[in-house]
N, C-alpha and C. Protein backbone atom coordinates (compact mmCIF):
# COMPACT_ATOMS: atom_id res chain seq x y z
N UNK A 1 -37.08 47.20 -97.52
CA UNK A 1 -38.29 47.99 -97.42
C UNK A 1 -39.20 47.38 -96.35
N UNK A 2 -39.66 48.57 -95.27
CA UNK A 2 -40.55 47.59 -94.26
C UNK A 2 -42.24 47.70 -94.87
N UNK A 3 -42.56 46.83 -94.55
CA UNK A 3 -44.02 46.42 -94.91
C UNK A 3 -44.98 47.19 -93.96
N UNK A 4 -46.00 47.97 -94.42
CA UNK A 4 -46.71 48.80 -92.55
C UNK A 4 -47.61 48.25 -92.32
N UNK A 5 -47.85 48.48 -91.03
CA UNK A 5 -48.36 48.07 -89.98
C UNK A 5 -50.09 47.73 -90.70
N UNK A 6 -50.63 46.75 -90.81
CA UNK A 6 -51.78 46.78 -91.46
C UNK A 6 -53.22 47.33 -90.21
N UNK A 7 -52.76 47.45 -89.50
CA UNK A 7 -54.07 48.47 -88.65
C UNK A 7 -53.67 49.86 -88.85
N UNK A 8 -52.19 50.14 -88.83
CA UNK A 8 -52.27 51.70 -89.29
C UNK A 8 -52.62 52.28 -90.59
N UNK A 9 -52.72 51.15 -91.21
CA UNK A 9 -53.27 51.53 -92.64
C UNK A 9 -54.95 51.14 -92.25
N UNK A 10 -55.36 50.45 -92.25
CA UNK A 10 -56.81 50.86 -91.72
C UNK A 10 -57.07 51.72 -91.06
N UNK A 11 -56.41 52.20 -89.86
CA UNK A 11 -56.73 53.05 -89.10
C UNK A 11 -56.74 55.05 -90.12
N UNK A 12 -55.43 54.92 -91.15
CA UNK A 12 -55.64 55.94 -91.54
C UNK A 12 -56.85 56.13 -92.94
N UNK A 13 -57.49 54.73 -93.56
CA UNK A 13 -58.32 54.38 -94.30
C UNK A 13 -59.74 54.66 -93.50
N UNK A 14 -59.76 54.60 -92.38
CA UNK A 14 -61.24 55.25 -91.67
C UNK A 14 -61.04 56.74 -91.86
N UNK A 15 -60.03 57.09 -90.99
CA UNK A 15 -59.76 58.75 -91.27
C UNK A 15 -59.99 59.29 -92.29
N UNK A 16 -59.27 58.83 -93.41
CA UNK A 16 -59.28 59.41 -95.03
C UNK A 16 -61.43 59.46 -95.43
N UNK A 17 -61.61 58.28 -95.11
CA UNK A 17 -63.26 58.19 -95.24
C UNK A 17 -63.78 59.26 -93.85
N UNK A 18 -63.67 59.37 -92.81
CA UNK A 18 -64.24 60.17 -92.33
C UNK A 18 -63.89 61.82 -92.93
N UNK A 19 -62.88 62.02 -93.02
CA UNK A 19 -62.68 63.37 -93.53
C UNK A 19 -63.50 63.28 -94.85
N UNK A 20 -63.60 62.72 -95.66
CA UNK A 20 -64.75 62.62 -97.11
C UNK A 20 -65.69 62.78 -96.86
N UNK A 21 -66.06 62.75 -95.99
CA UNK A 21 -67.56 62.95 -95.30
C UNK A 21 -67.72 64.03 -94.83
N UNK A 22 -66.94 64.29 -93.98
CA UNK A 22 -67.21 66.12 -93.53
C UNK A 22 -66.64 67.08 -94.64
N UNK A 23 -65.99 66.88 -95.81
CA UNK A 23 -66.02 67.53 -96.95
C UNK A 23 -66.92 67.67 -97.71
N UNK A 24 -67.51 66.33 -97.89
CA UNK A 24 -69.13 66.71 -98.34
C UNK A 24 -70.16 67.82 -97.60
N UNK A 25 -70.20 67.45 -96.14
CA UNK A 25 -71.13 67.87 -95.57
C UNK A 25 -70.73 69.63 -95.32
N UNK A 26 -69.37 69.81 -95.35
CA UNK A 26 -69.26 71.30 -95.67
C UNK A 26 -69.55 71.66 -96.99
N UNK A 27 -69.22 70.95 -98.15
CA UNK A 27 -69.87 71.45 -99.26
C UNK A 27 -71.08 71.60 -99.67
N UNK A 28 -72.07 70.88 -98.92
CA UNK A 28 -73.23 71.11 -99.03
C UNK A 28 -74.15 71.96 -98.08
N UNK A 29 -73.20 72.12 -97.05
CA UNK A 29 -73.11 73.47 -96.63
C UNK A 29 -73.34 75.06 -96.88
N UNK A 30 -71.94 74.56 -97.86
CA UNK A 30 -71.69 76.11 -98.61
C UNK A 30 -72.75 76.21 -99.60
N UNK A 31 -73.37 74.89 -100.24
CA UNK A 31 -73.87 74.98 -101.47
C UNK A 31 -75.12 75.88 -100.51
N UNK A 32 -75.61 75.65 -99.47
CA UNK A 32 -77.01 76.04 -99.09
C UNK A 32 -76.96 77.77 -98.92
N UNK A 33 -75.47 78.11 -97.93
CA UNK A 33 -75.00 79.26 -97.95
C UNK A 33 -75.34 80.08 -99.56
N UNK A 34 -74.45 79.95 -100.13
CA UNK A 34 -75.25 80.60 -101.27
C UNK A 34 -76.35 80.83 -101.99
N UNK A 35 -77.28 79.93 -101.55
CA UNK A 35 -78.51 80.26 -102.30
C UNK A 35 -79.52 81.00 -101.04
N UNK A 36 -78.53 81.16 -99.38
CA UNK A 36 -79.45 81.48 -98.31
C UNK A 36 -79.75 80.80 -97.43
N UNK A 37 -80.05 79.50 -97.77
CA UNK A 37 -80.93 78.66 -97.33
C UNK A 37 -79.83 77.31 -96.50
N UNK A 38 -80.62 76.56 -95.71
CA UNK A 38 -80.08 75.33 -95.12
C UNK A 38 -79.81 74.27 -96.59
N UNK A 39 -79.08 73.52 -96.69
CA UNK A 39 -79.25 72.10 -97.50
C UNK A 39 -80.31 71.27 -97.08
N UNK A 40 -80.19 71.00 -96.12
CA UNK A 40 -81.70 70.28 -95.55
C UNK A 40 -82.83 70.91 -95.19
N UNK A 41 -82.86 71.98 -95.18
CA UNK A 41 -84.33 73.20 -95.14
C UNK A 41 -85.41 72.88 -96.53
N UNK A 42 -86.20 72.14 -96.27
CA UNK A 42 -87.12 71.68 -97.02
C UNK A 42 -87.94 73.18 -97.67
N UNK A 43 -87.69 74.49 -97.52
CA UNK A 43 -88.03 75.50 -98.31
C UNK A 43 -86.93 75.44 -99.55
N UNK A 44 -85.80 74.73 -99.02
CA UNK A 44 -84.76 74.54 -100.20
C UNK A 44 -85.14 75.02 -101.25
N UNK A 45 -85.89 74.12 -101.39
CA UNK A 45 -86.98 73.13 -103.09
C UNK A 45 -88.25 73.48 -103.44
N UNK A 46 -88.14 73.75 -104.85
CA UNK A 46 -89.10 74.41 -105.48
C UNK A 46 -90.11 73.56 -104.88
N UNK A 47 -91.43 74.09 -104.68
CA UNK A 47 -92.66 73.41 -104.60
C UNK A 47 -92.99 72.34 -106.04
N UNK A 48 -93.64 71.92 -105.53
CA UNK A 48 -93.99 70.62 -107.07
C UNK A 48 -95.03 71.21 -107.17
N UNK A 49 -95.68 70.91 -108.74
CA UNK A 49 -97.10 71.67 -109.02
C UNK A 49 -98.68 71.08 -108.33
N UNK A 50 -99.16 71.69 -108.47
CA UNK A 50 -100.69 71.08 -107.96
C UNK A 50 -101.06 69.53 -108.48
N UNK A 51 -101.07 69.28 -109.98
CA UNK A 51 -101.46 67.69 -110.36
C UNK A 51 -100.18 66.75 -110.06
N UNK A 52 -99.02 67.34 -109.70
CA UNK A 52 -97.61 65.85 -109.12
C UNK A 52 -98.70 65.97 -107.58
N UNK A 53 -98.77 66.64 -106.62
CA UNK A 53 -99.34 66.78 -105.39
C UNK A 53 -100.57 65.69 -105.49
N UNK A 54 -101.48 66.26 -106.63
CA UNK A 54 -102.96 65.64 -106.58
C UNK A 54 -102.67 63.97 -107.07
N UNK A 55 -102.16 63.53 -107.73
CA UNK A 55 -101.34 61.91 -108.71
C UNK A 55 -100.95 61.43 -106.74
N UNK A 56 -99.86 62.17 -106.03
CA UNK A 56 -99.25 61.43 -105.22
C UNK A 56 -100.61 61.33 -103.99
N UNK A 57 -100.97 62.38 -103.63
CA UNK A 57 -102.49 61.82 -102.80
C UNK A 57 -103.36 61.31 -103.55
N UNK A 58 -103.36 61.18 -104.45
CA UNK A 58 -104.79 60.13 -105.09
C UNK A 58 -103.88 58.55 -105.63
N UNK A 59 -102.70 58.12 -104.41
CA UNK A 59 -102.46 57.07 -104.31
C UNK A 59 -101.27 56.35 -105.26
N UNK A 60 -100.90 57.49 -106.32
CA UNK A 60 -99.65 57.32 -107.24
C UNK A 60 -98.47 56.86 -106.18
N UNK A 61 -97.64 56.46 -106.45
CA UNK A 61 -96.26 56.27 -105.87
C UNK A 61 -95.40 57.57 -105.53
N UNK A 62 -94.95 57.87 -105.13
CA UNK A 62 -94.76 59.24 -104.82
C UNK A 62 -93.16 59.39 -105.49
N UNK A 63 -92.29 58.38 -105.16
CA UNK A 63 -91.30 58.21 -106.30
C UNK A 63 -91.29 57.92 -107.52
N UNK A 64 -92.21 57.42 -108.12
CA UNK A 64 -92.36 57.24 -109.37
C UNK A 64 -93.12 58.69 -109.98
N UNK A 65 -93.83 59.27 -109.34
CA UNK A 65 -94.47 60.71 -109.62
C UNK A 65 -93.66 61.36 -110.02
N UNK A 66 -92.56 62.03 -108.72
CA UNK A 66 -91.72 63.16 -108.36
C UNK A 66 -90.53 62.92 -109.79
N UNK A 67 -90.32 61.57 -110.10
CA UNK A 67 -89.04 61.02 -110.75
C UNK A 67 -89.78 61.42 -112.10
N UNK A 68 -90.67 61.15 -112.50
CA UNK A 68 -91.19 61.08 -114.23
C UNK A 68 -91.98 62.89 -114.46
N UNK A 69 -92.02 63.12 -113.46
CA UNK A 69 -91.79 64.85 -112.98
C UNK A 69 -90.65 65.50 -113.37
N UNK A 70 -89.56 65.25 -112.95
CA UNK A 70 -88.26 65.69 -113.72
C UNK A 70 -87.31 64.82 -114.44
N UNK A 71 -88.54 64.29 -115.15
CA UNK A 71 -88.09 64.04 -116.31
C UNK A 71 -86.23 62.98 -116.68
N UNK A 72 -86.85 62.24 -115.35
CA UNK A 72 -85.48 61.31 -114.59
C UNK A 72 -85.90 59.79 -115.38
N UNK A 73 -85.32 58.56 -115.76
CA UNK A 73 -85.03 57.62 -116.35
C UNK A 73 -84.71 56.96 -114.97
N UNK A 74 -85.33 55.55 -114.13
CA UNK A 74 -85.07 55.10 -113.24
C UNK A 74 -83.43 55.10 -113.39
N UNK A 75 -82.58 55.08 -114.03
CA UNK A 75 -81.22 54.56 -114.47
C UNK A 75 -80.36 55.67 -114.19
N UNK A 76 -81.04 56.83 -114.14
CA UNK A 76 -80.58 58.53 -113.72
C UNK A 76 -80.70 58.81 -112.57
N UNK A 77 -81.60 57.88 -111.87
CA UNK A 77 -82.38 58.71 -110.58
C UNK A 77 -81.23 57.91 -109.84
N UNK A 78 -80.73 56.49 -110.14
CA UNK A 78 -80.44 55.74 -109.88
C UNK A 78 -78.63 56.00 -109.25
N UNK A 79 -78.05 56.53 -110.59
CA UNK A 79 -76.54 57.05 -111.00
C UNK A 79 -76.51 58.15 -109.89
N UNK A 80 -77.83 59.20 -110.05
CA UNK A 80 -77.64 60.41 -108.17
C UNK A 80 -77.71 60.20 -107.33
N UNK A 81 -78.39 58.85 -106.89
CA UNK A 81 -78.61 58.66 -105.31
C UNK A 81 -77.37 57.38 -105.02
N UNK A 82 -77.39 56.95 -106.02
CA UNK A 82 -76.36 55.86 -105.42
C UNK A 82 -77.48 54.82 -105.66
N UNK A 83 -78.86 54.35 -105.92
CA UNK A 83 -79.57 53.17 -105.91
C UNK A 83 -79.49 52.67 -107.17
N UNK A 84 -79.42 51.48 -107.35
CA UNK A 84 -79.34 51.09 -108.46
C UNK A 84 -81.10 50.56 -108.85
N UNK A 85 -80.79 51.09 -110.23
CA UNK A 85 -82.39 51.21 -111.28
C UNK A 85 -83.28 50.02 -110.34
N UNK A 86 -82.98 48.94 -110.38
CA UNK A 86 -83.65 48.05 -110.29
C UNK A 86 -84.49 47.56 -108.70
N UNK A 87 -83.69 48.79 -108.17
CA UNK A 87 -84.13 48.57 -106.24
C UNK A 87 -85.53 49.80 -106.50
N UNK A 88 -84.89 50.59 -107.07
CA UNK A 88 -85.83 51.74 -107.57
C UNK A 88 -87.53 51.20 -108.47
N UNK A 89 -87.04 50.56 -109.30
CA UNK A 89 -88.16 50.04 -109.70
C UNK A 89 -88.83 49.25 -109.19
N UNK A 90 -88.43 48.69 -108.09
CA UNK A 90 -89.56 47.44 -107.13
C UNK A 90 -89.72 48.74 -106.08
N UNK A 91 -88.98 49.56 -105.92
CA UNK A 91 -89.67 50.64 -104.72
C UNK A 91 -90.96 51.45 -105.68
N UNK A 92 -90.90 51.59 -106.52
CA UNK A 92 -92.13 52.13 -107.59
C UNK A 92 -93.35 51.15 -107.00
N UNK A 93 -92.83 50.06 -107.07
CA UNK A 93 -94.06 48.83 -107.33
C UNK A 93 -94.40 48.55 -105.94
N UNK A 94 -94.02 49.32 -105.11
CA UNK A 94 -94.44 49.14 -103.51
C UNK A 94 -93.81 48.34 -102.62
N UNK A 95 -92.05 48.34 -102.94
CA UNK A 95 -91.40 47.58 -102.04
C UNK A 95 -91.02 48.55 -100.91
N UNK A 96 -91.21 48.24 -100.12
CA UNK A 96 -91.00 49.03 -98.39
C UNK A 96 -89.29 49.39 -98.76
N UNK A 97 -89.45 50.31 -98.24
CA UNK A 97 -87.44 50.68 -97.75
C UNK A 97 -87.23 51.78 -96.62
N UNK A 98 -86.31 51.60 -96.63
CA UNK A 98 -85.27 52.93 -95.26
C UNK A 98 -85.36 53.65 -95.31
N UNK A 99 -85.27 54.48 -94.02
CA UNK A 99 -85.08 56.26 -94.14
C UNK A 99 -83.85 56.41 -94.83
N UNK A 100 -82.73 55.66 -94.28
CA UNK A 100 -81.71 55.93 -95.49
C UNK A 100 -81.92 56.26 -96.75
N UNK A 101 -82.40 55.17 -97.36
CA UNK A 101 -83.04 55.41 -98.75
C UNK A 101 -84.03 56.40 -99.25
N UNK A 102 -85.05 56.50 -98.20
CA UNK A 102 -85.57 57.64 -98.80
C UNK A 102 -84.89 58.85 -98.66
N UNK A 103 -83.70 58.74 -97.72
CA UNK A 103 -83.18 60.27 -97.64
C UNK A 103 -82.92 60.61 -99.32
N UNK A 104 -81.85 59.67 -99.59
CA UNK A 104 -80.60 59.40 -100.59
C UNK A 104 -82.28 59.83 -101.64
N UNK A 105 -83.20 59.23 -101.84
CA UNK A 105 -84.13 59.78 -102.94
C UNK A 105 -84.49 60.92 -102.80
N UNK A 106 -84.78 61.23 -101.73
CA UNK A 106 -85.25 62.51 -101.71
C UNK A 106 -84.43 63.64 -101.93
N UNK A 107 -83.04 63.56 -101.72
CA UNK A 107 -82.21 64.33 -101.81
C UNK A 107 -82.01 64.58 -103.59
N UNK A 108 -82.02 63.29 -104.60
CA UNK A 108 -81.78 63.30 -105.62
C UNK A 108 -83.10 63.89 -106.32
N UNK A 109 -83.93 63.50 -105.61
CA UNK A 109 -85.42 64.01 -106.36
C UNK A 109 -85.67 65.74 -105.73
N UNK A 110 -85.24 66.32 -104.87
CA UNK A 110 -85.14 68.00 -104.69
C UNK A 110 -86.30 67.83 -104.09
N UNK A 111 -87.03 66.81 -102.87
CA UNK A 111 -88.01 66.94 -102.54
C UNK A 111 -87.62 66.60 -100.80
N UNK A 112 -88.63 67.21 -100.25
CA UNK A 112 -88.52 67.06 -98.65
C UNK A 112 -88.86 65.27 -98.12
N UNK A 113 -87.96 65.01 -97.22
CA UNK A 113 -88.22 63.13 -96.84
C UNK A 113 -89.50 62.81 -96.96
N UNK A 114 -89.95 64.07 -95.97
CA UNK A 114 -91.67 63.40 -95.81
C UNK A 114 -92.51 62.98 -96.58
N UNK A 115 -92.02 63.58 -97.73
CA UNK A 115 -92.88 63.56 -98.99
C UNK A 115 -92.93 61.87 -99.33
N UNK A 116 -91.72 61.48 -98.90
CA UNK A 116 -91.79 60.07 -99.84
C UNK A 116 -91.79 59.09 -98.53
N UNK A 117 -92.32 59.14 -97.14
CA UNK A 117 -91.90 58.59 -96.38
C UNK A 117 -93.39 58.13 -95.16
């Protein structure tokens, strides 16, 4: 039995991950297609009510708002975005982070980047 080539197995281990990626990004695609709308079209998403709005300009955390808004458990918010509870809870408490990260929240929280950014 020959043993393979260990770059062609990396090489087809990027592929396999790049195609996962544009499967997502068509599925979230389609998901937008059906409801009309872009996936990233910030009309996406329901508006938040007037007092989550008034809490996050009168200096609330804007992730900790939007999250105890729907009724999310740092440990939930955590399991959708991929962050684990505990990065989440020092970002509550005013630890700086990434657009990455706020994408990945914002995406899990149904709210536009800017909002949290």
């Amino acid at each position: 039995m020959k043993v393979p080539d260990p770059s062609l197995v990396y090489d087809l281990e990027v592929r396999v991950m790049d195609l996962e990626q544009k499967m997502e990004a068509l599925e979230k695609a389609l998901r937008g297609l059906s409801t009309g709308r872009k996936a990233d079209d910030p009309s996406a998403y329901a508006p938040l009510p007037d007092p989550v709005l008034k809490l996050i300009k009168g200096g609330e955390h804007p992730v900790r708002v939007i999250r105890q808004h729907r009724l999310l458990t740092q440990k939930e918010l955590g399991e959708s975005c991929g962050i684990r509870a505990n990065h989440i809870s020092a970002i509550e408490r005013g630890m700086s982070y990434g657009l990455k990260t706020a994408r990945r929240l914002a995406h899990a929280l149904q709210v536009p980047v800017d909002l949290l950014t």
